[in-house]
C-alpha atoms as a PDB file:
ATOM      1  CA  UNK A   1      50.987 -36.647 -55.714  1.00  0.00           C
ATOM      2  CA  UNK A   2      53.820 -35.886 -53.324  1.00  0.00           C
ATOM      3  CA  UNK A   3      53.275 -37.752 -49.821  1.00  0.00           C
ATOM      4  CA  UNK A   4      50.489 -36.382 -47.911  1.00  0.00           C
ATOM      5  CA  UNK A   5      51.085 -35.788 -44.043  1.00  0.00           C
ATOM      6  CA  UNK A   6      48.249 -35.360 -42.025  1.00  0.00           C
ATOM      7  CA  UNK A   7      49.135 -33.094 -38.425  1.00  0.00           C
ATOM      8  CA  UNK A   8      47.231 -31.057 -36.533  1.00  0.00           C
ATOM      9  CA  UNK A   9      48.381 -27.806 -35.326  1.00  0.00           C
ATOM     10  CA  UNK A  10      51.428 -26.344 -33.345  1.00  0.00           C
ATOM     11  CA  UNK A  11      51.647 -27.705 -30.113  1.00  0.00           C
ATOM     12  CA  UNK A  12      49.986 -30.774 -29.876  1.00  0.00           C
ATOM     13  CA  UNK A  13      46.862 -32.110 -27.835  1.00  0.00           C
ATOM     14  CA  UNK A  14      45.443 -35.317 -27.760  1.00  0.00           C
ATOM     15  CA  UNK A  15      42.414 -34.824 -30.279  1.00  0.00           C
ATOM     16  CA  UNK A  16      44.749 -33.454 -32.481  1.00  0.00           C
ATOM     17  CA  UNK A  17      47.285 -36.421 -32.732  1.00  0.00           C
ATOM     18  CA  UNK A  18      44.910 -38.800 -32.488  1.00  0.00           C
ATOM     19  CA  UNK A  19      43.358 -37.659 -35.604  1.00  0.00           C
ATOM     20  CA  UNK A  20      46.182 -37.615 -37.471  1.00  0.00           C
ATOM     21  CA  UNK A  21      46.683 -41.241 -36.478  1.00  0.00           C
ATOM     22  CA  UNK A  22      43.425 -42.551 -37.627  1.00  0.00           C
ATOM     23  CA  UNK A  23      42.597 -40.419 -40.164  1.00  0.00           C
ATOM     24  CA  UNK A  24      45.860 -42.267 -41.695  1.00  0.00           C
ATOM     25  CA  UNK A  25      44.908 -45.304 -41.388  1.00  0.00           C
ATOM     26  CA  UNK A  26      41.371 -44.778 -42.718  1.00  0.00           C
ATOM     27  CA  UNK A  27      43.386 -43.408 -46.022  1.00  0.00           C
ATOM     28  CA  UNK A  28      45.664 -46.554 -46.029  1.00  0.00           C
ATOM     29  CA  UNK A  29      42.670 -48.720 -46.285  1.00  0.00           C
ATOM     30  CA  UNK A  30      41.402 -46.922 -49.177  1.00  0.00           C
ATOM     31  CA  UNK A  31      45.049 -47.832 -50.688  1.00  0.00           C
ATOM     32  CA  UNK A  32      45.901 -43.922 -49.919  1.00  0.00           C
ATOM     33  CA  UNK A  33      49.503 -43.403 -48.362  1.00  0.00           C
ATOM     34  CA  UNK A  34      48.900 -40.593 -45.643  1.00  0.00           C
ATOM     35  CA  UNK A  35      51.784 -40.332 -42.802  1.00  0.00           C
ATOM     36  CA  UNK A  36      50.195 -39.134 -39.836  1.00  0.00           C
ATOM     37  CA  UNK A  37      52.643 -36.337 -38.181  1.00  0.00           C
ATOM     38  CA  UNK A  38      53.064 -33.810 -34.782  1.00  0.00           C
ATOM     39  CA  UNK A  39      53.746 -30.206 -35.508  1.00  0.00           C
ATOM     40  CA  UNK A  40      55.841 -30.109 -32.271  1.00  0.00           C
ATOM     41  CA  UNK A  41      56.780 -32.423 -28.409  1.00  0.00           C
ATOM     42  CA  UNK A  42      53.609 -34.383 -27.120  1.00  0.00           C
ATOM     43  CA  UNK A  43      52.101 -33.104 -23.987  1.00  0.00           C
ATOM     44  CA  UNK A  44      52.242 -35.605 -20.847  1.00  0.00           C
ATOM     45  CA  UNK A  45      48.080 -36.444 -21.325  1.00  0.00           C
ATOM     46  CA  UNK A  46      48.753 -37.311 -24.987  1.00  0.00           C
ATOM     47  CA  UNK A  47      51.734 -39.723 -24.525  1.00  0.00           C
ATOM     48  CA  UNK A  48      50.124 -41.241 -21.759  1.00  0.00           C
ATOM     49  CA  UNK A  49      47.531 -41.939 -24.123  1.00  0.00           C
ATOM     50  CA  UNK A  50      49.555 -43.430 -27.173  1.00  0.00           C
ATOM     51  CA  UNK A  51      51.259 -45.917 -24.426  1.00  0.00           C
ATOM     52  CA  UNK A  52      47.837 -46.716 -23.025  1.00  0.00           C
ATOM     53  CA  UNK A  53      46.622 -48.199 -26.496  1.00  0.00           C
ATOM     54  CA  UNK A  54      50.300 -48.909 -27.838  1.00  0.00           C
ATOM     55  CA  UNK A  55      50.651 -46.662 -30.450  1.00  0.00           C
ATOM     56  CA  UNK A  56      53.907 -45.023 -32.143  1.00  0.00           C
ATOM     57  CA  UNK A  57      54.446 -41.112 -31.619  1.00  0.00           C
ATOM     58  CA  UNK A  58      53.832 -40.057 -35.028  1.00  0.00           C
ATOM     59  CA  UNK A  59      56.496 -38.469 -36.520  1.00  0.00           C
ATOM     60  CA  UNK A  60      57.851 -34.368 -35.358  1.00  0.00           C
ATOM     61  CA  UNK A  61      57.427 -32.439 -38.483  1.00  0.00           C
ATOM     62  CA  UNK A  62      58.200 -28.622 -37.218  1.00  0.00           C
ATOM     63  CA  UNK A  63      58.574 -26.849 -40.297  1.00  0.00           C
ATOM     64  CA  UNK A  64      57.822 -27.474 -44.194  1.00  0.00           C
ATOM     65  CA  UNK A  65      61.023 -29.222 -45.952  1.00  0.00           C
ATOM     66  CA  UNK A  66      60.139 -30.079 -48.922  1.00  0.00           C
ATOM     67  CA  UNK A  67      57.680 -30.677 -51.376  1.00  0.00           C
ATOM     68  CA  UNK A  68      55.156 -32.639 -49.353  1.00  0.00           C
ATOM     69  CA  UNK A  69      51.316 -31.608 -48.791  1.00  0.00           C
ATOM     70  CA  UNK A  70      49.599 -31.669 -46.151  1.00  0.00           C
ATOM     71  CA  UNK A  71      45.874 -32.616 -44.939  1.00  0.00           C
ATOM     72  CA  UNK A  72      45.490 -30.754 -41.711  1.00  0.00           C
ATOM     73  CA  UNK A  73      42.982 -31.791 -38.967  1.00  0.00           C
ATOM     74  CA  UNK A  74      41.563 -29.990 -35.787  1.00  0.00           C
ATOM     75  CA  UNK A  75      42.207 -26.854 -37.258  1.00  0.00           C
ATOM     76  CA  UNK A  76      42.365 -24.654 -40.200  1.00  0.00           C
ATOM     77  CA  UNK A  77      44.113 -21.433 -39.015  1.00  0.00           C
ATOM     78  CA  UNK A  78      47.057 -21.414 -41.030  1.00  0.00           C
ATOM     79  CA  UNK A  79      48.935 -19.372 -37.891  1.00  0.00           C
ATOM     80  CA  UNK A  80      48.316 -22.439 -35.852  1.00  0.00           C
ATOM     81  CA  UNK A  81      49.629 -24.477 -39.079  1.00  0.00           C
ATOM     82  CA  UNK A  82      53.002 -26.224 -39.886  1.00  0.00           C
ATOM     83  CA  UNK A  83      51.309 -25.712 -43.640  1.00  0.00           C
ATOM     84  CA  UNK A  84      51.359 -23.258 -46.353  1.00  0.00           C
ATOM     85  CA  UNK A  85      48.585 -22.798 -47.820  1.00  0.00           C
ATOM     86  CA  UNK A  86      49.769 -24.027 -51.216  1.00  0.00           C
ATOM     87  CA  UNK A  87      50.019 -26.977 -49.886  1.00  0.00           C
ATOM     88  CA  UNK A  88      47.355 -27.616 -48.204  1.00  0.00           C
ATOM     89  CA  UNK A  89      45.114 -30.589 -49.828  1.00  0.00           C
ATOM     90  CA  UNK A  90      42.448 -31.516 -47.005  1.00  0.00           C
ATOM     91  CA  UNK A  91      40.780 -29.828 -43.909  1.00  0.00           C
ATOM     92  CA  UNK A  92      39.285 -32.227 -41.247  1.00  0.00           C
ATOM     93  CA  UNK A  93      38.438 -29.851 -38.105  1.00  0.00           C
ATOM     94  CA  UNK A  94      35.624 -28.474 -35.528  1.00  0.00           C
ATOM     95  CA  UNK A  95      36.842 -25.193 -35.130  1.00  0.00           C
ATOM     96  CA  UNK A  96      35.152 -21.536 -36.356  1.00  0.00           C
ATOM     97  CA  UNK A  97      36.493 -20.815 -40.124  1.00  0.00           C
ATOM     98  CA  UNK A  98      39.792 -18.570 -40.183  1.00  0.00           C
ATOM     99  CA  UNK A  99      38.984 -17.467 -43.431  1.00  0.00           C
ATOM    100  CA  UNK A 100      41.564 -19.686 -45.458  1.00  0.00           C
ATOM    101  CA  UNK A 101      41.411 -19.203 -49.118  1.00  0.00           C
ATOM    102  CA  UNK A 102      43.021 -21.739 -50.907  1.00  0.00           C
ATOM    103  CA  UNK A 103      44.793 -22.043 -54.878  1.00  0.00           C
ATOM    104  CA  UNK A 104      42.324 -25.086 -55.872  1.00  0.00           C
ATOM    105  CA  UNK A 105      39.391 -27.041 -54.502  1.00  0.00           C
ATOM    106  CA  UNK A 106      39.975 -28.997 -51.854  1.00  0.00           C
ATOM    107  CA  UNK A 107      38.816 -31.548 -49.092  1.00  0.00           C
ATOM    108  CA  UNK A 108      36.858 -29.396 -46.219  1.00  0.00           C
ATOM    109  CA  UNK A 109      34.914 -30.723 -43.949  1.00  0.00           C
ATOM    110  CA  UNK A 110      34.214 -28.673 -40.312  1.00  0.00           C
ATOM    111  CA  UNK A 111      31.402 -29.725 -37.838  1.00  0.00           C
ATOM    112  CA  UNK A 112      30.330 -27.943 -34.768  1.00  0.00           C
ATOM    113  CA  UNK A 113      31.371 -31.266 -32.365  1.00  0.00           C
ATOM    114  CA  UNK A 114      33.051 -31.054 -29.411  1.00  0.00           C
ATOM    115  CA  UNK A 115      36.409 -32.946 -31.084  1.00  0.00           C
ATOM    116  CA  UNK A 116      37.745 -33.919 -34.245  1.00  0.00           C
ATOM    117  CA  UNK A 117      37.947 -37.269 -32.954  1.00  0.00           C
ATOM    118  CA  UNK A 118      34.288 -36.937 -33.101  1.00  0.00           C
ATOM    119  CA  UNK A 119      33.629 -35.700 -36.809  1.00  0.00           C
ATOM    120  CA  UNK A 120      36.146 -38.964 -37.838  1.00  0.00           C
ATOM    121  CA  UNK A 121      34.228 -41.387 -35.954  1.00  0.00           C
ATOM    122  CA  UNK A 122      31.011 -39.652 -37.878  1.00  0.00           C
ATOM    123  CA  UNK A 123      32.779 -40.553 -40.909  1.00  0.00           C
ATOM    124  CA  UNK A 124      33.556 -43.747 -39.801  1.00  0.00           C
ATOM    125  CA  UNK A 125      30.317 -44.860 -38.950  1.00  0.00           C
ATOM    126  CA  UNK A 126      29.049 -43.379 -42.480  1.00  0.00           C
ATOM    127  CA  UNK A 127      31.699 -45.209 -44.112  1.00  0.00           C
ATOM    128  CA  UNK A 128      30.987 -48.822 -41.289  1.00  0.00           C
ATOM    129  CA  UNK A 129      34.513 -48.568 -40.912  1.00  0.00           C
ATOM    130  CA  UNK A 130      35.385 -51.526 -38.240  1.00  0.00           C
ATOM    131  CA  UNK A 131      37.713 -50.266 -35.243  1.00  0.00           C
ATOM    132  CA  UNK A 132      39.987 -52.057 -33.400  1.00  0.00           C
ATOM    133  CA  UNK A 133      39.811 -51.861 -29.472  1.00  0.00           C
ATOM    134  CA  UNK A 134      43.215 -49.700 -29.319  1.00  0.00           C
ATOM    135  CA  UNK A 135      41.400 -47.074 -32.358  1.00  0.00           C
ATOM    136  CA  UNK A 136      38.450 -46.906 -30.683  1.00  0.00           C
ATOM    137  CA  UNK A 137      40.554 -46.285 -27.702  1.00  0.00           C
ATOM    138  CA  UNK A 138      42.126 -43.256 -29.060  1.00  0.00           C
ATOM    139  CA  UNK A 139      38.749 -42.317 -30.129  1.00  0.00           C
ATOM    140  CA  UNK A 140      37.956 -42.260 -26.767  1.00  0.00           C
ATOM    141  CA  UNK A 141      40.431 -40.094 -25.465  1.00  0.00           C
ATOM    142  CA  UNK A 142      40.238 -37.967 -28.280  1.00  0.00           C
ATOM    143  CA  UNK A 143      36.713 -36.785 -27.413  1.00  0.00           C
ATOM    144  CA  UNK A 144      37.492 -37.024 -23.565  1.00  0.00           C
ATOM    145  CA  UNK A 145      40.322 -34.811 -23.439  1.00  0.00           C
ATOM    146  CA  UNK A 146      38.644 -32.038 -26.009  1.00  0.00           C
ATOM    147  CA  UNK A 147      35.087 -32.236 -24.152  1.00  0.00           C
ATOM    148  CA  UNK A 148      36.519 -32.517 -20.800  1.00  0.00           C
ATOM    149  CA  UNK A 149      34.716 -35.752 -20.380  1.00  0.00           C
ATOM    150  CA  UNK A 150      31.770 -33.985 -21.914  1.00  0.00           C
ATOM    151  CA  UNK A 151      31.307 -31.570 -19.114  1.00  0.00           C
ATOM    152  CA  UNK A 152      32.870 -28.697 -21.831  1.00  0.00           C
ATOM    153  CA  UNK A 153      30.429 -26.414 -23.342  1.00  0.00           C
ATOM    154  CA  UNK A 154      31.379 -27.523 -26.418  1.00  0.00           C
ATOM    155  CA  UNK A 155      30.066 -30.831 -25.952  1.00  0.00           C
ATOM    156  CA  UNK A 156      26.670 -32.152 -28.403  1.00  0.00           C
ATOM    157  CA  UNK A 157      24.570 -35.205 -28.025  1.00  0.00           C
ATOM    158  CA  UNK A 158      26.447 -36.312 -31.230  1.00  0.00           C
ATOM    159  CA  UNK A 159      29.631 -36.091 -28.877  1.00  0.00           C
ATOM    160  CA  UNK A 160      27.609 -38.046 -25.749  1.00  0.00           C
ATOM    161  CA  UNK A 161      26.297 -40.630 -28.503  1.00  0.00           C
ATOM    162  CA  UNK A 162      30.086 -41.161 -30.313  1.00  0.00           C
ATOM    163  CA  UNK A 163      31.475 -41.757 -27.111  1.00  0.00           C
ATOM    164  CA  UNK A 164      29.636 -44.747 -25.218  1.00  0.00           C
ATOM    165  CA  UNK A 165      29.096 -46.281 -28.820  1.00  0.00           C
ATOM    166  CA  UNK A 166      33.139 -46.080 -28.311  1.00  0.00           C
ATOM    167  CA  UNK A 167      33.993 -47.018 -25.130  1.00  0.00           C
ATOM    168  CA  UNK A 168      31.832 -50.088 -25.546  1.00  0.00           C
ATOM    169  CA  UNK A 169      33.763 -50.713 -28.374  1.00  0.00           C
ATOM    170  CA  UNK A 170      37.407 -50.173 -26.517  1.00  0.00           C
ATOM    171  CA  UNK A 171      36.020 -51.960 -23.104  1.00  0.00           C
ATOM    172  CA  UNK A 172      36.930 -48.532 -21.140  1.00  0.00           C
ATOM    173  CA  UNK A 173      35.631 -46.622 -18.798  1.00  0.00           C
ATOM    174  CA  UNK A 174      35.287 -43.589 -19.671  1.00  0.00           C
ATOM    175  CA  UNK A 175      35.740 -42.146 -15.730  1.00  0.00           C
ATOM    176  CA  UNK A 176      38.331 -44.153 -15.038  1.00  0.00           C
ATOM    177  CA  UNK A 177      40.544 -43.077 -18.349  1.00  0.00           C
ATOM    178  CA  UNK A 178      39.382 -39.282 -17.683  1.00  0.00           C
ATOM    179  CA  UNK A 179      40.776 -39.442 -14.375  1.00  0.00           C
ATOM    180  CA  UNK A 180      44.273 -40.472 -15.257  1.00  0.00           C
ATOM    181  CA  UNK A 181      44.887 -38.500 -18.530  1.00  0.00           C
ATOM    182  CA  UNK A 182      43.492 -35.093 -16.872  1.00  0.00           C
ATOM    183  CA  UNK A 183      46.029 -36.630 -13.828  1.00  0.00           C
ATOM    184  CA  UNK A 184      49.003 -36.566 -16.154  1.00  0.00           C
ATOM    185  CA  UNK A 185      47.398 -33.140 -17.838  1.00  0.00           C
ATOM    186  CA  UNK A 186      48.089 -31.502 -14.526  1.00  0.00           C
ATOM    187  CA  UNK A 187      51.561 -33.006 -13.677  1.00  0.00           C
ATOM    188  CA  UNK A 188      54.195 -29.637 -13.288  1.00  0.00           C
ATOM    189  CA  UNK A 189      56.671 -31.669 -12.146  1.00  0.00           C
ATOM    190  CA  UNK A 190      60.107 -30.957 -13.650  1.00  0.00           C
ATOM    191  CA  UNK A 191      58.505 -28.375 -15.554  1.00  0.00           C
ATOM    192  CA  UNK A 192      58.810 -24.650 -15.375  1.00  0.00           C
ATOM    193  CA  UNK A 193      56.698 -21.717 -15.221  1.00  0.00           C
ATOM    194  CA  UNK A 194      57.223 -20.718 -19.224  1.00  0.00           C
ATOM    195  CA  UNK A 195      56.597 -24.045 -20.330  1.00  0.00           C
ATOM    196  CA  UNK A 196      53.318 -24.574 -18.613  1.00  0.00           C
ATOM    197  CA  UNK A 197      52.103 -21.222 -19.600  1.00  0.00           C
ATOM    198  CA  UNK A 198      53.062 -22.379 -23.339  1.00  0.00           C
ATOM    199  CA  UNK A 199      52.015 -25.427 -22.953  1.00  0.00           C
ATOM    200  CA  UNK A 200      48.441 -25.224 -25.303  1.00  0.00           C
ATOM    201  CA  UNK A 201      49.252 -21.844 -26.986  1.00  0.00           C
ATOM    202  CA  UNK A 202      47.415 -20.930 -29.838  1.00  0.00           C
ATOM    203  CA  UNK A 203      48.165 -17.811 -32.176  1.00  0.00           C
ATOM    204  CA  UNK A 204      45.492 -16.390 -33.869  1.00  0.00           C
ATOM    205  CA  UNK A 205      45.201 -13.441 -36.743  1.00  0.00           C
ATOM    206  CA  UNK A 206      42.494 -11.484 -35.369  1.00  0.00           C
ATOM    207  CA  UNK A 207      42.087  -8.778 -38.122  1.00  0.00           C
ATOM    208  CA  UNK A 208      45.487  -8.150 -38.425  1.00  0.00           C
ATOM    209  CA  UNK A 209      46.600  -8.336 -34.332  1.00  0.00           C
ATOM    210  CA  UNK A 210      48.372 -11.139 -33.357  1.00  0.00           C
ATOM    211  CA  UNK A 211      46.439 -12.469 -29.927  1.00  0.00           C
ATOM    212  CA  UNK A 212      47.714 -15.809 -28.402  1.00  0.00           C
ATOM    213  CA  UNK A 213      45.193 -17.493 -26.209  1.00  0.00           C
ATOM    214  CA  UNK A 214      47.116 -20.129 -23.713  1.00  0.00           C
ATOM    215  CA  UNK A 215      45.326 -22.213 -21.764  1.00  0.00           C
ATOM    216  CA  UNK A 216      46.306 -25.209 -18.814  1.00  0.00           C
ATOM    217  CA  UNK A 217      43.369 -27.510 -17.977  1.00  0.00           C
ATOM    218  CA  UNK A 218      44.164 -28.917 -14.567  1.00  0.00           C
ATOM    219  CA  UNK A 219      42.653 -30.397 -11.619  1.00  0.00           C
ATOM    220  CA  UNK A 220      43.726 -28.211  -9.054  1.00  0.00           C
ATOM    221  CA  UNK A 221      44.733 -24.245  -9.421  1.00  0.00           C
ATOM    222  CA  UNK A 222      46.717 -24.747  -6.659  1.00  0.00           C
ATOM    223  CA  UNK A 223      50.021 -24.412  -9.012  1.00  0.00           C
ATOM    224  CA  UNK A 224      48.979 -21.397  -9.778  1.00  0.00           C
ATOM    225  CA  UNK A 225      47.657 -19.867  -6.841  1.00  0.00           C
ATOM    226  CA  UNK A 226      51.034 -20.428  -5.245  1.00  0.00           C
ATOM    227  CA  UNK A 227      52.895 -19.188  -7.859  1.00  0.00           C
ATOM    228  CA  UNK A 228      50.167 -16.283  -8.768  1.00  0.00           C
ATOM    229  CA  UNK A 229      52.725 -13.790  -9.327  1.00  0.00           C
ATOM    230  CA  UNK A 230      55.050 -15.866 -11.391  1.00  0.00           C
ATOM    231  CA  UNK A 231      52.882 -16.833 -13.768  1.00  0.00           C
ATOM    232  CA  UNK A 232      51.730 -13.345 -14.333  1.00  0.00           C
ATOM    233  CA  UNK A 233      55.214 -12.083 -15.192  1.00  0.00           C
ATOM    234  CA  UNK A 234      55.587 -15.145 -17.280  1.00  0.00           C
ATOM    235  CA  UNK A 235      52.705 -13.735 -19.216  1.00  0.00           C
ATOM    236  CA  UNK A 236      53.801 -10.714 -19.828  1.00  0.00           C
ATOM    237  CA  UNK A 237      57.454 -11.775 -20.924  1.00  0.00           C
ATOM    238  CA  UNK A 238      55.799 -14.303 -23.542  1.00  0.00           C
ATOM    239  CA  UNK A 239      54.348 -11.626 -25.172  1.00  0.00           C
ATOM    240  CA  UNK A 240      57.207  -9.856 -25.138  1.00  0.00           C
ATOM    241  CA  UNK A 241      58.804 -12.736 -26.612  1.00  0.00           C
ATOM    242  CA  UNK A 242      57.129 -13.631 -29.180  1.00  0.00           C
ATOM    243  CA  UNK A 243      55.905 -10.201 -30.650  1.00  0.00           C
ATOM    244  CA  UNK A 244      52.308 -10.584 -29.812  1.00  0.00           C
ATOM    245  CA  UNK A 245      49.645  -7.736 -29.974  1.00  0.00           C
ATOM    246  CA  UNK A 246      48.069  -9.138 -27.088  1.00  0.00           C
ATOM    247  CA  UNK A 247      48.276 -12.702 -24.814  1.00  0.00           C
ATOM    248  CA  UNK A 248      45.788 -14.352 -22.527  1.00  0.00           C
ATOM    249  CA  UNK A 249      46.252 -17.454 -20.554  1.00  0.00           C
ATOM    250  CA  UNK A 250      43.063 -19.390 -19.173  1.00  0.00           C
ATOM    251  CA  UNK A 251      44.659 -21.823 -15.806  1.00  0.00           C
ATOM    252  CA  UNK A 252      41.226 -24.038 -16.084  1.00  0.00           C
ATOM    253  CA  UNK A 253      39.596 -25.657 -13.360  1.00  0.00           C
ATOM    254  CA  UNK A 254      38.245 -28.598 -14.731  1.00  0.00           C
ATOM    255  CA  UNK A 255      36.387 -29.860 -11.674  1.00  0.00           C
ATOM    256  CA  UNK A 256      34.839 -26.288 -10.970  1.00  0.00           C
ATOM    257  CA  UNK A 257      34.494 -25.349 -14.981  1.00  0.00           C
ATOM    258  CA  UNK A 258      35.886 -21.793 -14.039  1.00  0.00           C
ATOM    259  CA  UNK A 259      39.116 -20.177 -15.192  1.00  0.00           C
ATOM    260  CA  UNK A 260      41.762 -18.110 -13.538  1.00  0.00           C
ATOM    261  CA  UNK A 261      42.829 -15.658 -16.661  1.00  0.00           C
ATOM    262  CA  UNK A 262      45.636 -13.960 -16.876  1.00  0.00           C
ATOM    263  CA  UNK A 263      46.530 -10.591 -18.881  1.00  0.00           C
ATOM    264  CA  UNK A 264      49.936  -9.348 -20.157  1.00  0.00           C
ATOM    265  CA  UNK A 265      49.299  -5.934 -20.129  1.00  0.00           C
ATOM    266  CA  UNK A 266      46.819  -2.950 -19.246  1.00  0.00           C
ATOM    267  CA  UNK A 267      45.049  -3.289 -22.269  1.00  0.00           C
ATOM    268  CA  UNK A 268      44.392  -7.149 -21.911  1.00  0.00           C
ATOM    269  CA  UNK A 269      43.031  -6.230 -19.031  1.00  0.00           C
ATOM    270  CA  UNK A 270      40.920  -3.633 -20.120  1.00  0.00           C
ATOM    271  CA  UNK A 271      39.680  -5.988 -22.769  1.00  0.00           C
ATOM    272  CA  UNK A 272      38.773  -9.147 -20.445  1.00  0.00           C
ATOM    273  CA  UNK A 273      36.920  -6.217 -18.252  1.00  0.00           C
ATOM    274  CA  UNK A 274      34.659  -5.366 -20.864  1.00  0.00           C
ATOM    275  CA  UNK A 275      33.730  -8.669 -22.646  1.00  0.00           C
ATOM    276  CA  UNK A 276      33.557 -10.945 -19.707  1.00  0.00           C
ATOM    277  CA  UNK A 277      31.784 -10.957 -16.681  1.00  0.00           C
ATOM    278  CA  UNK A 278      34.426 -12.041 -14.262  1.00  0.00           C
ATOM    279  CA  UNK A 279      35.928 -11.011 -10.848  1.00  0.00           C
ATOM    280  CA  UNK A 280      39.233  -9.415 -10.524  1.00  0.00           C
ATOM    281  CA  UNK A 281      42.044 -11.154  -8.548  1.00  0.00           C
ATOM    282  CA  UNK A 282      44.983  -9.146  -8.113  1.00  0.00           C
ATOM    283  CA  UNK A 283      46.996 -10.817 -11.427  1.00  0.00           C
ATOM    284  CA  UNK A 284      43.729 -12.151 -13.175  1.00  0.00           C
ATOM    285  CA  UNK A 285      40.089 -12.127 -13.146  1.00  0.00           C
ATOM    286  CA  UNK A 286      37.824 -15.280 -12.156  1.00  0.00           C
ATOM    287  CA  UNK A 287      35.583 -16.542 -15.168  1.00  0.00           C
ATOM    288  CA  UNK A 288      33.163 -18.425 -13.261  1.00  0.00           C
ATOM    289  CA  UNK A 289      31.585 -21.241 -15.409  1.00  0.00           C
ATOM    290  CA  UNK A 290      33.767 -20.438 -18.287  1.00  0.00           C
ATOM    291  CA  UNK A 291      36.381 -23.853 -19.776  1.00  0.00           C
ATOM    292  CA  UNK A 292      36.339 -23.736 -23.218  1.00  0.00           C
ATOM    293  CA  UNK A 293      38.718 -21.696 -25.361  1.00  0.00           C
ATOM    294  CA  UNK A 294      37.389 -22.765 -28.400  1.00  0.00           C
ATOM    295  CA  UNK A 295      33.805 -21.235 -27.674  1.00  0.00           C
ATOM    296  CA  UNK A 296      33.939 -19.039 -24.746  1.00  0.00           C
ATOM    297  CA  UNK A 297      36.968 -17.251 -24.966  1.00  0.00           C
ATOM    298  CA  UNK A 298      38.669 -17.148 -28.525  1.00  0.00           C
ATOM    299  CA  UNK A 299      35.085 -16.473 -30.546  1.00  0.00           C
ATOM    300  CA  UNK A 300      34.566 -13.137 -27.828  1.00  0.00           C
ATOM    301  CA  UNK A 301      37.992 -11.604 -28.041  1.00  0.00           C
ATOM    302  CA  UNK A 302      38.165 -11.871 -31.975  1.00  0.00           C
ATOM    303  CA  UNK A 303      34.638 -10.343 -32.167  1.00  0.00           C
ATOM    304  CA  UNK A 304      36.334  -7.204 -30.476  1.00  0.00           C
ATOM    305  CA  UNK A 305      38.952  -7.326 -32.684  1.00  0.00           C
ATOM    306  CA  UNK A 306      36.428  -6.865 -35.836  1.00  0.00           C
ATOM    307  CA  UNK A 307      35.420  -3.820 -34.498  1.00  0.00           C
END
């Protein structure tokens, strides 16, 4: 077989890379040569992260070159994917199904966790896999960063279970590593407006429209309350940018568990008027109790898209 590299999707979060890291080694202990990969630049959480438990940055694989394959974890939405879908040999993820038919049978395994990181440490403890502290580190942050240090409605009792069984495991508190990778999560500094707003951008194929969904998960909305007006022009030119039927962007409070979202355009607007019970804000409406892309946001706008 050509040489398998297992990435997540286009721009990079910490569940994501740390998958791809230990899902490769668990293959190079079976004697399987997997290269684990990043489908674009590391966010400032995620590096922190790799530094804290001294591991490489995987290697920046943007586009398809050759004739590699590819195992793809934390998602399976081949617009989100570096991968084609003749190449495709394995799915590790915990997102909805995109509806990815594939040219032979393949690996595919999706569970309704709160993070990948999650579903491999399932498979780990199926498989009594033993983890070094610095793995089960990056386990650790893994499932912290994608559950919001479980306070995300995403988060299971499998999720709550997985991570003190890890963090015993690492010697970490989980608090104390929370509070400086959602720290570096919300750092702006030397960054601008575009960047920020692109900073967790996902592109989805919602019967036929193409709909990005951005989120930031920060702290403090103070960035964005003082630049309120900036960041909805930023909005707008992004979809503008890159072609999109439609763009939202979720600035998430992850103290409060609300989110400011933003529209691009008069029907965006309309849209987040009728699906979500939120105030409006001038430049965006106020989704009180709402943090999680993944199960209160996408899943709602690509049901009105099936319409």
């Amino acid at each position: 077989m050509s040489k398998v590299i297992v990435i997540g999707h286009k721009v990079p979060d910490t569940d994501s890379v740390v998958s791809a890291v230990i899902f490769s080694k668990i293959k190079k202990e079976e004697g399987v040569s997997f290269v684990p990969a990043v489908a674009g630049d590391l966010n400032r959480e995620t590096g922190l992260v790799l530094s804290l438990f001294n591991t490489e940055t995987p290697l920046k694989i943007e586009e398809k070159s050759g004739d590699e394959k590819f195992f793809l974890v934390d998602h399976n939405d081949l617009s989100q994917s570096v991968a084609e879908r003749e190449d495709v040999v394995g799915v590790l993820d915990h997102h909805q199904l995109s509806g990815m038919k594939t040219d032979c049978v393949l690996y595919f395994r999706v569970e309704p966790l709160g993070s990948t990181c999650s579903l491999l440490y399932e498979i780990i403890r199926d498989k009594k896999i033993e983890l070094s502290k610095e793995d089960a580190g990056l386990l650790v942050a893994g499932i912290i960063s994608d559950t919001l240090n479980l306070n995300s409605s995403t988060t299971t009792e499998k999720d709550v279970l997985y991570l003190k069984e890890l963090s015993e495991k690492a010697e970490v508190n989980c608090d104390d590593l929370a509070e400086k990778m959602f720290t570096a999560k919300s750092d702006f500094s030397g960054r601008g407006t575009e960047e920020i707003v692109c900073g967790d951008m996902k592109e989805y194929d919602f019967n036929g429209k193409k709909v990005g969904i951005g989120v930031s998960e920060v702290t403090s909305l103070d960035y964005f309350l003082k630049n309120d007006d900036t960041v909805s022009e930023t909005v707008k030119s992004i979809k503008e940018e890159k072609n999109l039927d439609a763009f939202f962007f979720g600035a998430v409070d992850i103290i409060k568990q609300n989110t400011n979202f933003y529209f691009a355009g008069e029907e965006e607007k309309e849209i987040i008027r009728d699906l979500f019970s939120g105030k409006e804000q001038g430049n965006y409406f106020v989704l009180e109790g709402v943090s999680s892309r993944k199960k209160e946001i996408a899943p709602v706008i690509s049901e009105h898209y099936q319409k």
